[in-house]
Protein backbone atom coordinates (compact mmCIF):
# COMPACT_ATOMS: atom_id res chain seq x y z
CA UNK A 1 -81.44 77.08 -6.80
CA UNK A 2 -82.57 73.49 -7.65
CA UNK A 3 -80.64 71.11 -9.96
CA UNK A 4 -83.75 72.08 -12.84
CA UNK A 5 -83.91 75.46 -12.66
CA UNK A 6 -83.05 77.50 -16.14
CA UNK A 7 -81.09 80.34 -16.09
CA UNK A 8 -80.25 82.35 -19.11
CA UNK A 9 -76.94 81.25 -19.49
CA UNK A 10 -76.71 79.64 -22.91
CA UNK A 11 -74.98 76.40 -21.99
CA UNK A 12 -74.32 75.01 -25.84
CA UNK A 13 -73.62 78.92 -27.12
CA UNK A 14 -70.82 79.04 -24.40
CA UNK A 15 -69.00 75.65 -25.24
CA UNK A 16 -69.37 76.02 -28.71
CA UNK A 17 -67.66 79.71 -29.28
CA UNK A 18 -64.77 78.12 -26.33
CA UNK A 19 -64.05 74.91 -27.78
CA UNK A 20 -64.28 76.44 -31.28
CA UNK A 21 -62.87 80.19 -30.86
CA UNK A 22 -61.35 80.53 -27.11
CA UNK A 23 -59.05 77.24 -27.46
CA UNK A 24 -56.61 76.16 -30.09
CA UNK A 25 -55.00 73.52 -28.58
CA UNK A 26 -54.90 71.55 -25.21
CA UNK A 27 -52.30 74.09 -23.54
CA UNK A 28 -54.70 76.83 -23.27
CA UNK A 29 -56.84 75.74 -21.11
CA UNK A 30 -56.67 77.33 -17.83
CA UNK A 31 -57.12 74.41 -15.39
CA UNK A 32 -56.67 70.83 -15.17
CA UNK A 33 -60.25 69.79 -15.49
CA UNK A 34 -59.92 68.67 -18.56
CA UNK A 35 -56.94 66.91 -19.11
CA UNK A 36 -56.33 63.69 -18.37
CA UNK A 37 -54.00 63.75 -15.39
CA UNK A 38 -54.13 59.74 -14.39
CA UNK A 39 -51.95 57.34 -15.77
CA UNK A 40 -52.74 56.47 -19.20
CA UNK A 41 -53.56 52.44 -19.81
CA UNK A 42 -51.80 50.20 -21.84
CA UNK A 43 -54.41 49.71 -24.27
CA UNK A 44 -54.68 53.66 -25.25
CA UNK A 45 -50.95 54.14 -24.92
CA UNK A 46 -50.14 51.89 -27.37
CA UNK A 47 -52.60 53.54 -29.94
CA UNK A 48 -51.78 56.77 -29.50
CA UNK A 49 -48.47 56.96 -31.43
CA UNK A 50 -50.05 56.53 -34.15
CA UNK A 51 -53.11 59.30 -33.89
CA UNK A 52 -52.60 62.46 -35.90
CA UNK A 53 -50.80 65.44 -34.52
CA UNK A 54 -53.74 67.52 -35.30
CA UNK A 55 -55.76 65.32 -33.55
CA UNK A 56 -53.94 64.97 -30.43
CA UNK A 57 -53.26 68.64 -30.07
CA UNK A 58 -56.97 69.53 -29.51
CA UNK A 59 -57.84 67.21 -26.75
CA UNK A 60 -59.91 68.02 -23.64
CA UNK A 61 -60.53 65.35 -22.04
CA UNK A 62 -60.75 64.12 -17.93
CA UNK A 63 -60.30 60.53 -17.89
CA UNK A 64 -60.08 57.35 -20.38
CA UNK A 65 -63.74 56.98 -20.99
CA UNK A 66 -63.80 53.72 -22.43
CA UNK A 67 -62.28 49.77 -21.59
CA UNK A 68 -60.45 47.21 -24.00
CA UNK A 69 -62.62 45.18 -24.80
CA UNK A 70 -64.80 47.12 -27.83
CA UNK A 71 -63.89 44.24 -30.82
CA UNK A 72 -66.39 44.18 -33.00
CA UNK A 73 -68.59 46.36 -31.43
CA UNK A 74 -70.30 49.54 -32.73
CA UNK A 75 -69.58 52.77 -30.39
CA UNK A 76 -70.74 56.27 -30.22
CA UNK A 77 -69.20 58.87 -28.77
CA UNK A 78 -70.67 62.00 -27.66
CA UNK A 79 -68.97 65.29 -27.83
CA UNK A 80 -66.01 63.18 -29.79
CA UNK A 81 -63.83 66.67 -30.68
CA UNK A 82 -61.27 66.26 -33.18
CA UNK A 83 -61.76 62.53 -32.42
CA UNK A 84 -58.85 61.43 -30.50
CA UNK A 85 -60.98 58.67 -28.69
CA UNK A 86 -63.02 58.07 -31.52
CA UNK A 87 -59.81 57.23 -33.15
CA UNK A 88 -58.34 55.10 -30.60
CA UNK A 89 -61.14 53.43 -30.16
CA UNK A 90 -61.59 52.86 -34.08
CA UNK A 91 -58.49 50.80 -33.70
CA UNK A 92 -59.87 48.57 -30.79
CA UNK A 93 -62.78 48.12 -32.19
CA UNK A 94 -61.12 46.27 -35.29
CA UNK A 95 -62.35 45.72 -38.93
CA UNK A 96 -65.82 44.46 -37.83
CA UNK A 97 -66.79 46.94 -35.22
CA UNK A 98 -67.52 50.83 -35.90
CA UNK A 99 -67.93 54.21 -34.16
CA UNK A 100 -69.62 57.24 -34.31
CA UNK A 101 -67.83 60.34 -33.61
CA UNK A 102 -70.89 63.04 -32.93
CA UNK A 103 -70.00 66.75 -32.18
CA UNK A 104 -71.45 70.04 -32.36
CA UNK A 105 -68.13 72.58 -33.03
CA UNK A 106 -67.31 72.61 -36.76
CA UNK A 107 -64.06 73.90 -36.04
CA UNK A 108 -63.23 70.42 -33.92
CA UNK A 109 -64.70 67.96 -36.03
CA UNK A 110 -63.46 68.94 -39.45
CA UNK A 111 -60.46 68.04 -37.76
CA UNK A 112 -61.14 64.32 -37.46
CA UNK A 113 -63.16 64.34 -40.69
CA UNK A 114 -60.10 65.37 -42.78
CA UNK A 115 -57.97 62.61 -41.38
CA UNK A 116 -60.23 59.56 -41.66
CA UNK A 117 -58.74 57.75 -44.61
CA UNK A 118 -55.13 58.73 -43.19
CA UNK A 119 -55.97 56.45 -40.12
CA UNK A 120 -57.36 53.85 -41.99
CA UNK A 121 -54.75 53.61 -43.40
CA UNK A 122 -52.26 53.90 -40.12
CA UNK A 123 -54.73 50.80 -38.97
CA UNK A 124 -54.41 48.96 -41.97
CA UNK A 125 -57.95 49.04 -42.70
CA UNK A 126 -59.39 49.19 -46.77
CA UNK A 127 -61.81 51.67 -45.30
CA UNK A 128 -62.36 54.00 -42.12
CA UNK A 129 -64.55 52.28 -39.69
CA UNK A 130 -64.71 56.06 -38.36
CA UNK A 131 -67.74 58.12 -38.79
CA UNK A 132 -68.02 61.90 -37.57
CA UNK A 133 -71.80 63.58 -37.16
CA UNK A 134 -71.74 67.42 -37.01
CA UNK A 135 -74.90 68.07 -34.46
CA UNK A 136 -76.19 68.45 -30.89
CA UNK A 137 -76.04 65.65 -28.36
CA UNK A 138 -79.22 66.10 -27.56
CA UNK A 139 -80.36 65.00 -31.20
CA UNK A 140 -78.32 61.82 -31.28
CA UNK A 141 -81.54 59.86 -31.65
CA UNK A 142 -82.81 61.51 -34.74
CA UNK A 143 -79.41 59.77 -35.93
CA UNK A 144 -79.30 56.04 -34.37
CA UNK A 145 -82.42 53.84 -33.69
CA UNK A 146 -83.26 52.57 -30.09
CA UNK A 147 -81.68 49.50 -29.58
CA UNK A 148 -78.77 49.74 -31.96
CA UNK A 149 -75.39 50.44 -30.02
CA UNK A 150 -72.84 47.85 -27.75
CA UNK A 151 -71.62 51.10 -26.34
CA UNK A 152 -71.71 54.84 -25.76
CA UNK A 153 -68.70 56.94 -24.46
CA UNK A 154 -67.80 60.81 -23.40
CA UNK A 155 -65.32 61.97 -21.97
CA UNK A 156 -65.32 65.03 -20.16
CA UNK A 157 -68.76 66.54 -22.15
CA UNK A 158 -71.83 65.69 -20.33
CA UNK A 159 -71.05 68.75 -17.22
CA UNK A 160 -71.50 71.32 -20.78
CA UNK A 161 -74.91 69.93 -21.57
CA UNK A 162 -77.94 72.36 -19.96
CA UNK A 163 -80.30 69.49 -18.93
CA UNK A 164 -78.61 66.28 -18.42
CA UNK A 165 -81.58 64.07 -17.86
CA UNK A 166 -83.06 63.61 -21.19
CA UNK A 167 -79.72 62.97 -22.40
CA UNK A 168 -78.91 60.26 -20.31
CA UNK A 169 -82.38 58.83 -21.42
CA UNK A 170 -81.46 58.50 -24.77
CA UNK A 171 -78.14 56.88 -24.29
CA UNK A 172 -80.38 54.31 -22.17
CA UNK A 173 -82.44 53.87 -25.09
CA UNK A 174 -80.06 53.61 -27.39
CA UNK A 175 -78.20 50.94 -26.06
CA UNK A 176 -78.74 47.35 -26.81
CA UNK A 177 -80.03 44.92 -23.75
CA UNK A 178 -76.42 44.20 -22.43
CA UNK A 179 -74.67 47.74 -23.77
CA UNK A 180 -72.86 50.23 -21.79
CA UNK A 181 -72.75 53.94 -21.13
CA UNK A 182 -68.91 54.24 -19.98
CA UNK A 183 -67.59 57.49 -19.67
CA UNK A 184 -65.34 60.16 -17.40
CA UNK A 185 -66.51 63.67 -16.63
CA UNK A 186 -66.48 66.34 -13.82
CA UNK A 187 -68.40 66.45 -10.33
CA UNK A 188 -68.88 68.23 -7.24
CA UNK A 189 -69.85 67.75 -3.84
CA UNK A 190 -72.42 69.82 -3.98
CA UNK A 191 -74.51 71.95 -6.45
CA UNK A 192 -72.91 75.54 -7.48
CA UNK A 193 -74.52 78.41 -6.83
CA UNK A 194 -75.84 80.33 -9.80
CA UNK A 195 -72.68 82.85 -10.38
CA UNK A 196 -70.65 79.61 -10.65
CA UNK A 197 -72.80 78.05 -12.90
CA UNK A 198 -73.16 81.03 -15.45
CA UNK A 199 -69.18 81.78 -15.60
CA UNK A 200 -68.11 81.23 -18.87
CA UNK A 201 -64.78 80.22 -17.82
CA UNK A 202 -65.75 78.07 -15.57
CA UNK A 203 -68.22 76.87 -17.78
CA UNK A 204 -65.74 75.99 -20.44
CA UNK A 205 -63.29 74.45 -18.33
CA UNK A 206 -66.15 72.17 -17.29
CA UNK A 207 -66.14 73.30 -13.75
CA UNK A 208 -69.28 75.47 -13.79
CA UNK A 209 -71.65 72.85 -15.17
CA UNK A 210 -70.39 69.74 -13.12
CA UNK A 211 -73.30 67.68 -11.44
CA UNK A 212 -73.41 67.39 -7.41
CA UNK A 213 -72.44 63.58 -7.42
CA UNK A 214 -76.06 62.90 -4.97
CA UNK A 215 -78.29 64.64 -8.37
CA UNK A 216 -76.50 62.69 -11.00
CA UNK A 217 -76.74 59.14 -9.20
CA UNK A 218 -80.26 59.87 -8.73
CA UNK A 219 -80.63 61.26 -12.30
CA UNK A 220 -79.22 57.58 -13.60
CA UNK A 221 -81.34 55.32 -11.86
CA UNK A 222 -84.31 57.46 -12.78
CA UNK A 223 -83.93 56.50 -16.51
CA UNK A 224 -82.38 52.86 -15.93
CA UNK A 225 -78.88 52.98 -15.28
CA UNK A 226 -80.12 51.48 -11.48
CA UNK A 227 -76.67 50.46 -10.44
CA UNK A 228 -74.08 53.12 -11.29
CA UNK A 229 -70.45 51.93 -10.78
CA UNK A 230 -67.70 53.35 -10.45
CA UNK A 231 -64.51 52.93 -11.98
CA UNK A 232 -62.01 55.11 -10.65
CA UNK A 233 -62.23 58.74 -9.29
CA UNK A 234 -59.44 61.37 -8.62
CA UNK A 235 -59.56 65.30 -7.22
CA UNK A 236 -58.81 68.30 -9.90
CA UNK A 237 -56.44 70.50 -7.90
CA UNK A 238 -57.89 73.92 -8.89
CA UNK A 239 -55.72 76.97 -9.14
CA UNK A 240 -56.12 80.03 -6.43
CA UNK A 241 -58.32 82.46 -8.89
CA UNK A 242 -60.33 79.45 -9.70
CA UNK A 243 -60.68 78.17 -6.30
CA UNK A 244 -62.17 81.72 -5.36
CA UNK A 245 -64.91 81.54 -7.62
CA UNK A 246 -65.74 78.08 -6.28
CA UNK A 247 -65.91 78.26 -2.76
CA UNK A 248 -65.19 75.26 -0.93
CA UNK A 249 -66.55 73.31 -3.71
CA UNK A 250 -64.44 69.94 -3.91
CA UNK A 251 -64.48 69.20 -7.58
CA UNK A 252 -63.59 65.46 -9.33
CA UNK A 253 -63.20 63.65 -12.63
CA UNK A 254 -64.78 60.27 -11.93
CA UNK A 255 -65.18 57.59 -14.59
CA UNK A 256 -68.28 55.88 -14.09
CA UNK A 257 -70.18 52.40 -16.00
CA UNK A 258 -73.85 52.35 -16.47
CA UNK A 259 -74.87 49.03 -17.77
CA UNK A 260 -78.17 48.64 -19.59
CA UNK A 261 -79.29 45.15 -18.20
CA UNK A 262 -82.80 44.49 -17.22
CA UNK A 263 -83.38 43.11 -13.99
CA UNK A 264 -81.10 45.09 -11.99
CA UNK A 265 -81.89 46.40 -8.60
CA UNK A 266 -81.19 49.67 -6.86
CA UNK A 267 -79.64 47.59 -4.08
CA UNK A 268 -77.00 45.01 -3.79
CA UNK A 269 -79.16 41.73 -3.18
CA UNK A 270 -77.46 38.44 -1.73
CA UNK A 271 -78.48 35.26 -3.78
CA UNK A 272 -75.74 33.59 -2.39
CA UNK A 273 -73.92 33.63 -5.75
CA UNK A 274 -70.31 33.06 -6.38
CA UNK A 275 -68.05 33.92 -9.81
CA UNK A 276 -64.73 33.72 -10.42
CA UNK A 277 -62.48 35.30 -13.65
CA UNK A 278 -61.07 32.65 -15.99
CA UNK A 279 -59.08 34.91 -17.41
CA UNK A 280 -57.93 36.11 -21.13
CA UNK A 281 -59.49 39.44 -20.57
CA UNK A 282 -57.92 42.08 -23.07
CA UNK A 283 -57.93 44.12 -19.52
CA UNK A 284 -55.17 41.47 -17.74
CA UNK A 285 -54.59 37.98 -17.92
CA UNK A 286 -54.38 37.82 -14.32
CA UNK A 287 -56.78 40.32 -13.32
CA UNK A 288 -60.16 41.91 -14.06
CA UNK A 289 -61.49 45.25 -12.86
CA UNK A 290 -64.81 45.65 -13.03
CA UNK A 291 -65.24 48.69 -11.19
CA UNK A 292 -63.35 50.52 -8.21
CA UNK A 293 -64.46 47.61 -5.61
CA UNK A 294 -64.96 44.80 -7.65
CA UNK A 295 -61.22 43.19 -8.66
CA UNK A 296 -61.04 39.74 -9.56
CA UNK A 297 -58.08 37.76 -9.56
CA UNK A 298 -57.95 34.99 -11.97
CA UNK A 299 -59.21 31.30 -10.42
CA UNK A 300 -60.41 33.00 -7.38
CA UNK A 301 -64.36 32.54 -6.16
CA UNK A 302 -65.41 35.16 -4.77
CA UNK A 303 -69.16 35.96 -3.73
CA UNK A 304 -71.02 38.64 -5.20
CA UNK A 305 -74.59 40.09 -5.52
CA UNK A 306 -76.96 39.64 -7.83
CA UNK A 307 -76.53 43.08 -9.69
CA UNK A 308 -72.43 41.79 -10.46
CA UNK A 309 -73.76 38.47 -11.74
CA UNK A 310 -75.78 39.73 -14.41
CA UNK A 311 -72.80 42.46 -15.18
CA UNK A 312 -70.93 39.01 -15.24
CA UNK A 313 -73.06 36.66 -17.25
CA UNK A 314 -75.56 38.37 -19.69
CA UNK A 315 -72.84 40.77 -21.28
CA UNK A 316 -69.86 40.62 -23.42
CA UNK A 317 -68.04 39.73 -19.98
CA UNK A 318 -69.38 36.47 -20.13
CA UNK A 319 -66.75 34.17 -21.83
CA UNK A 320 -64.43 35.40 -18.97
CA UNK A 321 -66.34 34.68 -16.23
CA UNK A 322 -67.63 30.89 -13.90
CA UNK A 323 -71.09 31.89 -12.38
CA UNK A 324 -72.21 29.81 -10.00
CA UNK A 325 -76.00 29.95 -8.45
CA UNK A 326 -79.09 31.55 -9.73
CA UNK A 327 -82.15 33.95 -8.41
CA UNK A 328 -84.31 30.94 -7.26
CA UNK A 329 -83.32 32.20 -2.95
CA UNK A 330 -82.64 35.45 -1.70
CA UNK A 331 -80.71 36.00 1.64
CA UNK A 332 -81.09 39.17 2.09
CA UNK A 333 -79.18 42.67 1.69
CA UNK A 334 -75.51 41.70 0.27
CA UNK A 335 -73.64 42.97 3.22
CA UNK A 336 -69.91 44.48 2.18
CA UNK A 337 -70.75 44.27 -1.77
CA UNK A 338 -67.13 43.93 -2.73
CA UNK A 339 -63.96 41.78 -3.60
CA UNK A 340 -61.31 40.37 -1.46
CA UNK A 341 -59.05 41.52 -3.95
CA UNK A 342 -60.12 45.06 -3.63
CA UNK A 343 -60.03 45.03 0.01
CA UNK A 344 -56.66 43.77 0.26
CA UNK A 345 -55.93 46.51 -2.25
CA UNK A 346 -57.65 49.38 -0.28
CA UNK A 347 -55.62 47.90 3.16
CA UNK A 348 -52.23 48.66 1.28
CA UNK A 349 -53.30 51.84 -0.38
CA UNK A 350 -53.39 51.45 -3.63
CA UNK A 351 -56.53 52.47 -4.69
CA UNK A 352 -56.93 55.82 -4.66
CA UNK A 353 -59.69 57.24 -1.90
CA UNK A 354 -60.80 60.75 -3.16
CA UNK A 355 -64.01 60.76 -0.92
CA UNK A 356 -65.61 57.68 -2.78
């Protein structure tokens, strides 16, 4: 079966009757898909003491689907729940940034709704900078105008969605010149077969409607995103009744950034550019990851290709960052497009493979 056939598995019916009937809180799920097994970062750790119990309870997500560094921007995020993200990133963002929570299950986003001016208050804000929209993700632009967001996040939704493309189109044209789609979710290594796909179980537990990783690369660059990166990527152990559904499938939560940036190419190009991280990043003072091969330690030049430079330079990674060199000569295909930093990390171990 090809990636856009239809079946008549009811993709939205299914996650909205198991996210608002089959699951109460994040201990019945039946697999690890979607929790978030990695090691939580600073940043969200130190937010989440203050989140709502009721909140926190009713989390399914795979990864931490968004970075530090949101002040003062304004952030949606798709398939937001009860809002736990939304939340922690309502705190990040400060007093002059804002986010959108937008979800389709009642049941979930009540939840955050009823606890807004409770975490205002926990943030020591006069008013929530938290709002929560009750509809599809596929009808987030009858909502926000092209052009109008810093950022869009999910974690763990975009494998429920029935046709993935258009979505991903929006987000693109939502996003400002400069913006971000960050965001984890679930993939495989190659596209399920039918039965899988139409499981409800697996369905729910985001298994059944993960993306081969080949179909949503090429889905990205189709509608902009040209140079996917990613950020980290680890391998859902599933258990034994689950695995014999699956096959041989190798299933993982991956966190991936899609920058909006014109002028990217689908190829890393060589202008013989160099940059190197000042430091003062809310990420590490000593240290800046942009994605899983590109770690930069703080006064070190290192060369890289034309796609990092603009990542570098005409974003709100800018102030960090000494670019030196411009467009004006090309050398070429950027041969090894990565850090010495990362290498030297990979050589030890440290990074974590997981087929990447």
């Amino acid at each position: 079966m090809s990636p856009t056939e239809k079946t008549a598995f009811d993709e939205r019916a299914n996650a909205r009757e198991y996210y608002g009937q089959e699951l109460a809180c994040t201990a019945d799920l039946k697999t690890t898909a979607c929790c978030t097994t990695e090691s939580i970062p600073d940043y969200v750790r130190a937010v989440l003491p203050g989140i709502h119990a009721e909140v926190l309870t009713r989390y399914y997500g795979c990864g931490t689907a968004f970075p530090p560094d949101l002040a003062g921007l304004r952030v949606l995020d798709l398939g937001c729940g009860t809002g736990r993200d939304s939340y922690v990133m309502s705190k990040l963002v400060g007093r002059d940034g804002f986010v959108h929570g937008l979800d389709m299950t009642p049941e979930q986003i009540d939840v955050g709704r009823r606890h807004r001016d409770h975490m205002a208050k926990v943030f020591g804000y006069e008013e929530s900078n938290v709002e929560f929209v009750e509809d599809v993700i596929e009808n987030m632009d009858r909502h926000f105008a092209a052009d109008s967001l810093d950022m869009v996040t999910s974690n763990c939704v975009i494998n429920l969605l029935a046709d993935k493309e258009p979505v991903l189109r929006q987000i693109h044209s939502l996003l400002r010149q400069g913006g971000e789609f960050y965001f984890s979710d679930v993939y495989a290594d190659r596209r399920l077969p039918a039965d899988a796909k139409t499981d409800p179980v697996l369905h729910g537990e985001c298994l059944g409607g993960a993306l081969y990783e080949g179909d949503f690369l090429r889905m990205a660059r189709r509608v902009g995103f040209v140079d996917p990166r990613l950020v980290n990527c680890r391998t859902i152990d599933l258990e034994p009744d689950v695995a014999a559904l699956t096959g041989n499938t190798v299933f993982t939560s991956r966190t991936y950034r899609l920058w909006k940036i014109e002028g990217l190419e689908d190829a890393c190009e060589d202008f013989g550019q160099v940059a190197t991280y000042k430091g003062g990043h809310p990420a590490g003072a000593d240290t800046y990851t942009l994605d899983r091969e590109h770690v930069f330690e703080r006064g070190r030049a290192e060369r890289v290709c034309g796609n990092t430079v603009r990542m570098l330079s005409e974003t709100r990674l800018a102030p960090f960052f000494t670019v030196h060199g411009d467009f004006q000569t090309h050398f070429g295909l950027f041969a090894g497009c990565g850090t010495e930093a990362f290498r030297r990390r990979e050589s030890v171990g440290e990074q974590s493979g997981c087929g990447c």
